[in-house]
C-alpha atoms as a PDB file:
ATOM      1  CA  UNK A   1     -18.196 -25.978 -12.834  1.00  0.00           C
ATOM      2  CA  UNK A   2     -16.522 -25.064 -15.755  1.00  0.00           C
ATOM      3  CA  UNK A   3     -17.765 -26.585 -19.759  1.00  0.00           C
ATOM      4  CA  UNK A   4     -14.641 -27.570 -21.909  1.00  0.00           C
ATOM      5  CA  UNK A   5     -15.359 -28.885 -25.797  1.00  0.00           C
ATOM      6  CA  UNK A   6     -15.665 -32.755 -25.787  1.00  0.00           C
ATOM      7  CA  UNK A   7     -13.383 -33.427 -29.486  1.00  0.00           C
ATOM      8  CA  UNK A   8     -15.367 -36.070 -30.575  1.00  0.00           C
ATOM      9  CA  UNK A   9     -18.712 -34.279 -30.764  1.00  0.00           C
ATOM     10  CA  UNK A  10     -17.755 -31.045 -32.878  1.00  0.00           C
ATOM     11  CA  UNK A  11     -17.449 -28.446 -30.093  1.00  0.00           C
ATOM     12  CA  UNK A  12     -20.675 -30.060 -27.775  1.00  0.00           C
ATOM     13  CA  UNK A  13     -19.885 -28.869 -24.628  1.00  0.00           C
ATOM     14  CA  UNK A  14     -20.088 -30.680 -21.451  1.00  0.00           C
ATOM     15  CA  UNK A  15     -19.055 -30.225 -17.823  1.00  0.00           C
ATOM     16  CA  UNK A  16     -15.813 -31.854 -16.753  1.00  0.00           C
ATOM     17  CA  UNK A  17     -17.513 -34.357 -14.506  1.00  0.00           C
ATOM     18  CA  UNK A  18     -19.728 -35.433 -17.571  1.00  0.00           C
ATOM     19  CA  UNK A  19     -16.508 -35.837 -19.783  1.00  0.00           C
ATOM     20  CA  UNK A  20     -15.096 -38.035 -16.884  1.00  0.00           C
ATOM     21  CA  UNK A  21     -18.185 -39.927 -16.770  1.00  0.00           C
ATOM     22  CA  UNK A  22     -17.838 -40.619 -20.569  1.00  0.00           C
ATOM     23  CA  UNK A  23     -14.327 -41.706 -20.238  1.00  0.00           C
ATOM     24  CA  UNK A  24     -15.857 -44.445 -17.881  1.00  0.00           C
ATOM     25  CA  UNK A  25     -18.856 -45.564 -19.929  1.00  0.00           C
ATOM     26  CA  UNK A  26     -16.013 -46.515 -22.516  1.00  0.00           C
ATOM     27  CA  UNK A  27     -14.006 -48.452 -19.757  1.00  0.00           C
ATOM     28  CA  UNK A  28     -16.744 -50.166 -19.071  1.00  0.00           C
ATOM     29  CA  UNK A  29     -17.939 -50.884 -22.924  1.00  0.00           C
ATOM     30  CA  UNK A  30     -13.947 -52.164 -23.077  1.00  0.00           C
ATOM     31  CA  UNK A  31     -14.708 -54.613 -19.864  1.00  0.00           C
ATOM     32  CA  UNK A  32     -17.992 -56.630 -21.601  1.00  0.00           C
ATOM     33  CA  UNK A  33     -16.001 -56.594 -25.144  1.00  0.00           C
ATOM     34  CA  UNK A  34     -13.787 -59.749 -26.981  1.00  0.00           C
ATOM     35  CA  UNK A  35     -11.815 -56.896 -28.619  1.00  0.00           C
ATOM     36  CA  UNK A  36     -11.933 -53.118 -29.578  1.00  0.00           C
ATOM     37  CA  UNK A  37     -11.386 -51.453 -33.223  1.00  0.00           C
ATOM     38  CA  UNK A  38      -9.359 -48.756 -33.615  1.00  0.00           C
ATOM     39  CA  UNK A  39     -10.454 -46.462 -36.456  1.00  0.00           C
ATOM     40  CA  UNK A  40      -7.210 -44.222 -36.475  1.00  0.00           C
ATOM     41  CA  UNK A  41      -8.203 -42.302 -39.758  1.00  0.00           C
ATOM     42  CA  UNK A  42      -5.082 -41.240 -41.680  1.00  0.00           C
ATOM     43  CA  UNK A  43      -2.831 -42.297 -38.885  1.00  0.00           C
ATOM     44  CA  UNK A  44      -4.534 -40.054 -36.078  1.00  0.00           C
ATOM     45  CA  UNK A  45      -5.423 -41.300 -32.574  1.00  0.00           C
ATOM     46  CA  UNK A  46      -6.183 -38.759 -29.905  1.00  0.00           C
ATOM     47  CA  UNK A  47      -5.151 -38.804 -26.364  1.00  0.00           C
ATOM     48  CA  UNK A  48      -8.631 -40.537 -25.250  1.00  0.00           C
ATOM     49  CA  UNK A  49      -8.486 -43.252 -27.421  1.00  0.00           C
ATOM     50  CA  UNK A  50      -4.755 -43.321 -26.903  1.00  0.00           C
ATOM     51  CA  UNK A  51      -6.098 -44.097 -22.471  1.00  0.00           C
ATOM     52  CA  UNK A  52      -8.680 -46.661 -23.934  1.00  0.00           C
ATOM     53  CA  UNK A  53      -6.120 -48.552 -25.845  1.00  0.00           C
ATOM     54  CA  UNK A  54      -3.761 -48.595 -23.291  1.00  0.00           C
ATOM     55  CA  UNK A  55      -7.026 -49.571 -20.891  1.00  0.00           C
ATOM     56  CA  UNK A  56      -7.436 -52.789 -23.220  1.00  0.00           C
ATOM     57  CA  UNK A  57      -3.901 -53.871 -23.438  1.00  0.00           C
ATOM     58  CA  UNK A  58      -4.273 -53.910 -19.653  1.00  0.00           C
ATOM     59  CA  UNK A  59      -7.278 -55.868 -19.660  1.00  0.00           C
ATOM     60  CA  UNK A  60      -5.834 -58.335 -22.525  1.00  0.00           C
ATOM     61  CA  UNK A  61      -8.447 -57.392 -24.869  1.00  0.00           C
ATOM     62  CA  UNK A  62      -7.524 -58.181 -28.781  1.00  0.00           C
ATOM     63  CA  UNK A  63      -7.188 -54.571 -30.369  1.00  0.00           C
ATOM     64  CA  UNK A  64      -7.507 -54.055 -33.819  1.00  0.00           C
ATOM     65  CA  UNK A  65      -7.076 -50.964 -36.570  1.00  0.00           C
ATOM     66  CA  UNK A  66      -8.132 -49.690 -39.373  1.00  0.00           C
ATOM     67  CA  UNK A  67      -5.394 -47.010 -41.154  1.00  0.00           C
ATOM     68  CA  UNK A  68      -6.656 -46.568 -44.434  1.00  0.00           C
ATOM     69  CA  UNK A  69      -7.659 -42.585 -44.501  1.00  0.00           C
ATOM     70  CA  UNK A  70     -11.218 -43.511 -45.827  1.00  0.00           C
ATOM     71  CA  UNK A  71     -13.534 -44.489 -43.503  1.00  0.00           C
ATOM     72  CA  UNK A  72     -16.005 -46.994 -44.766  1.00  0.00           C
ATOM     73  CA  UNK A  73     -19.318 -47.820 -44.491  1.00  0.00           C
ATOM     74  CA  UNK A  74     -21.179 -49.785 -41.881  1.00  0.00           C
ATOM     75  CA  UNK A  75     -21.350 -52.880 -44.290  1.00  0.00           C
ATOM     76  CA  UNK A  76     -17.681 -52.848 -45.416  1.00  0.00           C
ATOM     77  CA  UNK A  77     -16.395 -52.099 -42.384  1.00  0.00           C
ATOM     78  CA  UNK A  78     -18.384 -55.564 -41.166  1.00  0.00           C
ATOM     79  CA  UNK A  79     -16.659 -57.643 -43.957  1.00  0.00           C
ATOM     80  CA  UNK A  80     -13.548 -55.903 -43.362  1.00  0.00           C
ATOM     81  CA  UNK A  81     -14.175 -57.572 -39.850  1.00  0.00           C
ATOM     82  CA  UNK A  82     -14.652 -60.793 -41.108  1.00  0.00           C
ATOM     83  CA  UNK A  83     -11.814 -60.963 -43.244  1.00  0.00           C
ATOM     84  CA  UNK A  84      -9.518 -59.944 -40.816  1.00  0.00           C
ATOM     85  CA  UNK A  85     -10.671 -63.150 -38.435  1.00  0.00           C
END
C-alpha cells in the first residue's frame, strides 16, 4: 500500500487506510459532541475539515469559528468559549 503525507501532522506519513481510519475517528468524535469549533486560522479550512463540517451540519451539530489569524492559547480560547455562549 502506498504512504501519502497526512497535512495536519507536518509531512507524518501514513498508509491510506490509516488516513481513512482517521477521517472516521473524527466522525465519530463529531457523533458524541454538542458542537464542533472551527479554528480556520486566517480564513483557511482544508478539504478534511471542509467533510467534517459538512458531516456536522448533517448531524445538526452547532458549529462554531474562530477567524482571527492568531491562534490563542488553551485558556483564552476557553473564555473565548464562554463568551460566545
Amino acid at each position: 500500500m502506498e504512504n501519502i503525507s497526512y497535512e495536519q501532522s507536518e509531512g507524518f506519513e501514513i498508509t491510506e487506510k490509516q488516513a481513512e481510519l482517521l477521517g472516521d475517528l473524527h466522525f465519530r468524535k463529531i457523533d458524541i459532541s454538542d458542537e464542533i469549533f472551527v479554528i480556520d486560522r486566517n480564513g483557511y479550512i482544508g478539504s478534511s475539515t471542509k467533510r467534517e463540517i459538512e458531516y456536522a451540519k448533517e448531524k445538526g451539530k452547532a458549529i462554531r469559528y474562530y477567524s482571527k489569524g492568531e491562534i490563542p492559547s488553551t485558556c483564552n480560547m476557553l473564555e473565548m468559549s464562554a463568551q460566545m455562549d
